[in-house]
Protein backbone atom coordinates (compact mmCIF):
# COMPACT_ATOMS: atom_id res chain seq x y z
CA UNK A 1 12.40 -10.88 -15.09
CA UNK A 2 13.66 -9.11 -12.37
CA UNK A 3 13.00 -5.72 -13.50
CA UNK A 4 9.54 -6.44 -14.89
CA UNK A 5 8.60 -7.70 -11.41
CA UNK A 6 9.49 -4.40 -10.07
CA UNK A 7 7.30 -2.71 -12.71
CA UNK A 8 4.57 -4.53 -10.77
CA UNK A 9 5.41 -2.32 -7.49
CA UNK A 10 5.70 1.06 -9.66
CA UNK A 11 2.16 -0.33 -11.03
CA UNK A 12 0.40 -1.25 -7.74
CA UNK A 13 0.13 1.83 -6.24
CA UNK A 14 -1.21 4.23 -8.66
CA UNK A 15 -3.73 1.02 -10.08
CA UNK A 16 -5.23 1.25 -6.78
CA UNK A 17 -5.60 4.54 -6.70
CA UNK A 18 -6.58 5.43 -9.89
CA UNK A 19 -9.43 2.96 -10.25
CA UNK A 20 -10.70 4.05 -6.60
CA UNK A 21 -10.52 7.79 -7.96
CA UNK A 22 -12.65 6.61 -11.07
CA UNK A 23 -15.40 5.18 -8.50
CA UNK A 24 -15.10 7.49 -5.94
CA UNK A 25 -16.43 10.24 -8.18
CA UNK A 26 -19.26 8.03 -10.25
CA UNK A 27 -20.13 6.21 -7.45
CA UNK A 28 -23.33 8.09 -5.88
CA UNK A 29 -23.63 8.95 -2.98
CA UNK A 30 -19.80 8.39 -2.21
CA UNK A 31 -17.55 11.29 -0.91
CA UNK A 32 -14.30 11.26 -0.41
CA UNK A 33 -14.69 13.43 2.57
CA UNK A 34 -16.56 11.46 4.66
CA UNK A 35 -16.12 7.85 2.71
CA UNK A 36 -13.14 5.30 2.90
CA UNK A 37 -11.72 4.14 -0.48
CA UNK A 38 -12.56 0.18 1.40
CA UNK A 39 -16.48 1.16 1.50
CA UNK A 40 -16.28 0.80 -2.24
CA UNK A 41 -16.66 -2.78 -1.84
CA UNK A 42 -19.95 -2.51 -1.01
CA UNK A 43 -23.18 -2.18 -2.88
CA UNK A 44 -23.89 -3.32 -6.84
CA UNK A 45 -20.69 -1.92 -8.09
CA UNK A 46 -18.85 -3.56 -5.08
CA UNK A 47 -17.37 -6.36 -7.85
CA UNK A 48 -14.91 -3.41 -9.56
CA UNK A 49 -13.18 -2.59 -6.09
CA UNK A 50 -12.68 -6.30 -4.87
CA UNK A 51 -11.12 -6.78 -7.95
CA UNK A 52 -9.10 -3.98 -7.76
CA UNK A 53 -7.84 -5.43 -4.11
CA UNK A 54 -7.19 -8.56 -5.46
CA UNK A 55 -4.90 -6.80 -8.36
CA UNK A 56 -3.42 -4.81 -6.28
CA UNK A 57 -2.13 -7.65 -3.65
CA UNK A 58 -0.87 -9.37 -6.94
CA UNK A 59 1.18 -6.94 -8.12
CA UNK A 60 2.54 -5.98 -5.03
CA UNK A 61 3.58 -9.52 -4.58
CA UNK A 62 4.94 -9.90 -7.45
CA UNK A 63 6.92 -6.28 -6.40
CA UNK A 64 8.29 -8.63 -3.53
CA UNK A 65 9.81 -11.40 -5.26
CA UNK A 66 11.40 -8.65 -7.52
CA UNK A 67 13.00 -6.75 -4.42
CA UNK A 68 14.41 -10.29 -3.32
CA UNK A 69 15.84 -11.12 -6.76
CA UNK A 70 17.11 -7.31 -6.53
CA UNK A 71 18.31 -7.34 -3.43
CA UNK A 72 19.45 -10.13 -2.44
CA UNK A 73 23.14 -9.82 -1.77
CA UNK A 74 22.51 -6.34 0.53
CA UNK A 75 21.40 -5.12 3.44
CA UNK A 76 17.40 -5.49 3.47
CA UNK A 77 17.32 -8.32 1.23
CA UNK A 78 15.53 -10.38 3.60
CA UNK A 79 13.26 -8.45 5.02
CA UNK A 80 12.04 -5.73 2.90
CA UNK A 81 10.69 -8.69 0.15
CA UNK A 82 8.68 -10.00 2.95
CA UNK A 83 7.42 -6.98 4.72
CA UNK A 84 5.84 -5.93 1.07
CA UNK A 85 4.91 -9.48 0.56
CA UNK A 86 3.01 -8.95 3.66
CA UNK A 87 1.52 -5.74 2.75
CA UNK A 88 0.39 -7.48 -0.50
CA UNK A 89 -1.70 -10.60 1.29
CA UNK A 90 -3.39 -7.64 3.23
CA UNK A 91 -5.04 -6.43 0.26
CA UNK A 92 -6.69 -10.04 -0.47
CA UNK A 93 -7.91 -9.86 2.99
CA UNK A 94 -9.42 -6.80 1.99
CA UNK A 95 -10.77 -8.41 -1.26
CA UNK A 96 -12.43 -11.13 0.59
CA UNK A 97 -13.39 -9.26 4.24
CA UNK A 98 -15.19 -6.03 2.95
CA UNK A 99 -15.14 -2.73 5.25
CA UNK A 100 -19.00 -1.44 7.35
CA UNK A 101 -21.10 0.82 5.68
CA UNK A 102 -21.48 3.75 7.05
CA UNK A 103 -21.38 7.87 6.07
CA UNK A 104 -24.26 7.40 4.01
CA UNK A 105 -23.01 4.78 1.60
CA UNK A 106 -23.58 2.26 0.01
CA UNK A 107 -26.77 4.14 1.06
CA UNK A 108 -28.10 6.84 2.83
CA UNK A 109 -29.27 6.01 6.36
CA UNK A 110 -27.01 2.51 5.80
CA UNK A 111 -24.71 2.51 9.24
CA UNK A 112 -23.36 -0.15 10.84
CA UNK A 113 -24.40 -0.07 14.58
CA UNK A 114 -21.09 -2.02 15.65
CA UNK A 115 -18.26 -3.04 13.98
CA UNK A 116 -18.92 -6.39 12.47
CA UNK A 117 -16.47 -8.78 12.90
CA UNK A 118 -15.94 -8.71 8.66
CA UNK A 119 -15.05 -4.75 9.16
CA UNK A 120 -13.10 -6.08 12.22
CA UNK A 121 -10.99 -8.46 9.97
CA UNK A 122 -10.83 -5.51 7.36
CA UNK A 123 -9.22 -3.06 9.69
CA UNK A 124 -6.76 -5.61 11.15
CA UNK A 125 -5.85 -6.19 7.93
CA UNK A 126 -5.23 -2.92 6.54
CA UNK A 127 -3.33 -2.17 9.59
CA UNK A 128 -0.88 -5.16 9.82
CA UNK A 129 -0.33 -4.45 6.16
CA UNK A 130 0.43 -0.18 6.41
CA UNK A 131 2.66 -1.43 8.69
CA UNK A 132 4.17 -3.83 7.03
CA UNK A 133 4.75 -1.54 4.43
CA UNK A 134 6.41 1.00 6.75
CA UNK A 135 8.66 -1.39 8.38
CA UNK A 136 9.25 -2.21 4.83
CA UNK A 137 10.46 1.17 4.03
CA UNK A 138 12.83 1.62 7.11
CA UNK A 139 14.58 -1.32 5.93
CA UNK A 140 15.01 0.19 2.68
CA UNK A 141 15.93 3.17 4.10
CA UNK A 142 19.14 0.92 5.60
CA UNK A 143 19.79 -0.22 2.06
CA UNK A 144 20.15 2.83 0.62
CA UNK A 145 22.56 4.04 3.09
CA UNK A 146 24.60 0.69 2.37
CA UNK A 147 24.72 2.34 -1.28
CA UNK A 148 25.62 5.74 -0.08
CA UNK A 149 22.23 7.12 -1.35
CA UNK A 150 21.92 9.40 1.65
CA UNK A 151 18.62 11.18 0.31
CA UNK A 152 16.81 8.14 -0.39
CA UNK A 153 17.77 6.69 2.91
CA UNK A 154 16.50 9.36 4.62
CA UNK A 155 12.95 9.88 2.59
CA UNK A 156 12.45 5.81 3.47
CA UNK A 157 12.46 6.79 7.37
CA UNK A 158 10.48 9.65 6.94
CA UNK A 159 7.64 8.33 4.44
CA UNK A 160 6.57 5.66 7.37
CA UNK A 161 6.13 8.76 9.63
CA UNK A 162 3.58 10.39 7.22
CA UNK A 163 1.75 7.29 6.43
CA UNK A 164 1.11 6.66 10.08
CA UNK A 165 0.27 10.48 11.39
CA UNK A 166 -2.49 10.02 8.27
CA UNK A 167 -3.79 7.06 10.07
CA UNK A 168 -3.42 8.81 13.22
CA UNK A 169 -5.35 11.74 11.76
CA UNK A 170 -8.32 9.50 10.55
CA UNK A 171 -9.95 9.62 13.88
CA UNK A 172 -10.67 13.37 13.42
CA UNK A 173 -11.06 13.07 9.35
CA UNK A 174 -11.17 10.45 7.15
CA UNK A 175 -9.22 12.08 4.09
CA UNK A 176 -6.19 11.74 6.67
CA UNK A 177 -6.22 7.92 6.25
CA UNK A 178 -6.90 8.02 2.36
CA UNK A 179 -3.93 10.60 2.23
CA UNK A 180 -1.78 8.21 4.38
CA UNK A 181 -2.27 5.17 2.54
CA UNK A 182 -2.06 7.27 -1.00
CA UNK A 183 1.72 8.17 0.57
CA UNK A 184 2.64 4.43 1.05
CA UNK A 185 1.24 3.32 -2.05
CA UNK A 186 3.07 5.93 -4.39
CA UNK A 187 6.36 5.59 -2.22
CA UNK A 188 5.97 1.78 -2.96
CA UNK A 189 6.05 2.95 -6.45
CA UNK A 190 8.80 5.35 -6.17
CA UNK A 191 11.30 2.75 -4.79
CA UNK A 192 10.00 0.23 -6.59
CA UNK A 193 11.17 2.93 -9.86
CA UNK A 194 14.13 3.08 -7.77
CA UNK A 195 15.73 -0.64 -6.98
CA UNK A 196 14.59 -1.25 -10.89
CA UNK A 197 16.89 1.38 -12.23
CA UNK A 198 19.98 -0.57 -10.23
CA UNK A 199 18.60 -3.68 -10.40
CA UNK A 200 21.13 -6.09 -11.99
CA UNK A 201 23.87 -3.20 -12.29
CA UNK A 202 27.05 -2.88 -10.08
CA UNK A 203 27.44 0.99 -11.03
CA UNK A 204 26.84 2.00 -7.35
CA UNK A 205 28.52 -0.72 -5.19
CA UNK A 206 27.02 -1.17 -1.47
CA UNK A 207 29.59 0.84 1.33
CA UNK A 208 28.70 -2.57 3.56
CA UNK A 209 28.06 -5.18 3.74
């Protein structure tokens, strides 16, 4: 059970992704340059992207009880589950709190004039989630070293620091933020991989505990 929860987290990311890649280039007029994977909520098609949220959140829950089961007798095995658990819920807020239009879709000439207080709830969430996600990750990166895995400790303190300087970056080009989220989502997936190929095994005993 344990180990086909994790297969949810290597899933999550690249399910996401994947359908918003599908949309993002049948979906006229969207462009990835100058539209948010979110904005696919919107218009007649909006259906396939909520969904997507709500599968995604799912899975990456389901990632979280599987870290906990995994983890649970070393360091992170508190806190990582629930940072990611965290992460998940912020994709139902998504689901149910849909991003502005704006950049010329779901239509041309279709901009918001303010933020609405549904793309305000959107953003918060996406935000508290990311960093959930990162915080996530830098506890990880503290389990690792507990299992001498120097390399992986290390990439789970760096990872957060790409994620964000995407976010960062979004101000000046929106591709920065879709790359930055891309980066948490397949890292989810990568340690997700990761803890699953351990999980349940005493082969590489923690250093601490």
């Amino acid at each position: 059970m344990t180990r086909l929860l994790l297969a949810c987290g290597i899933a999550a990311g690249p399910w996401f992704l994947g359908v918003a890649l599908v949309q993002g280039l049948t979906r006229e007029p969207f462009d990835f340059t100058r539209n948010a994977i979110s904005q696919l909520s919107l218009g007649e098609l909006g259906w396939i992207q909520v969904a997507s949220f709500v599968v995604t959140a799912c899975l990456a829950v389901a990632a979280s009880i599987g870290l906990r089961r995994a983890l649970q007798n070393g360091p992170g095995g508190t806190w990582a589950p629930r940072l990611v658990a965290v992460f998940g819920a912020s994709f139902l807020v998504s689901a149910f709190f849909s991003a502005d239009p704006g950049a010329g879709f779901p239509e041309a000439g279709d901009q918001a004039a303010v933020l609405s207080t549904t793309g305000a709830v959107h953003m918060a969430g996406a935000m508290i989630g990311f960093l959930s996600l990162c915080a996530a990750f830098v506890v990880m990166g503290r389990h690792f070293a507990a299992r001498g895995e120097r390399g992986w400790a290390i990439a789970c303190r760096l990872v957060p620091v790409g994620v964000l300087a995407g976010f960062a970056g979004s101000s000046v080009a929106v591709p920065a933020f879709t790359a930055g989220a891309g980066l948490g989502l397949i890292w989810l997936a990568v340690v997700s991989a990761r803890v699953r190929a351990f999980a349940g095994s005493a082969a590489t005993p923690y250093l601490i505990k």
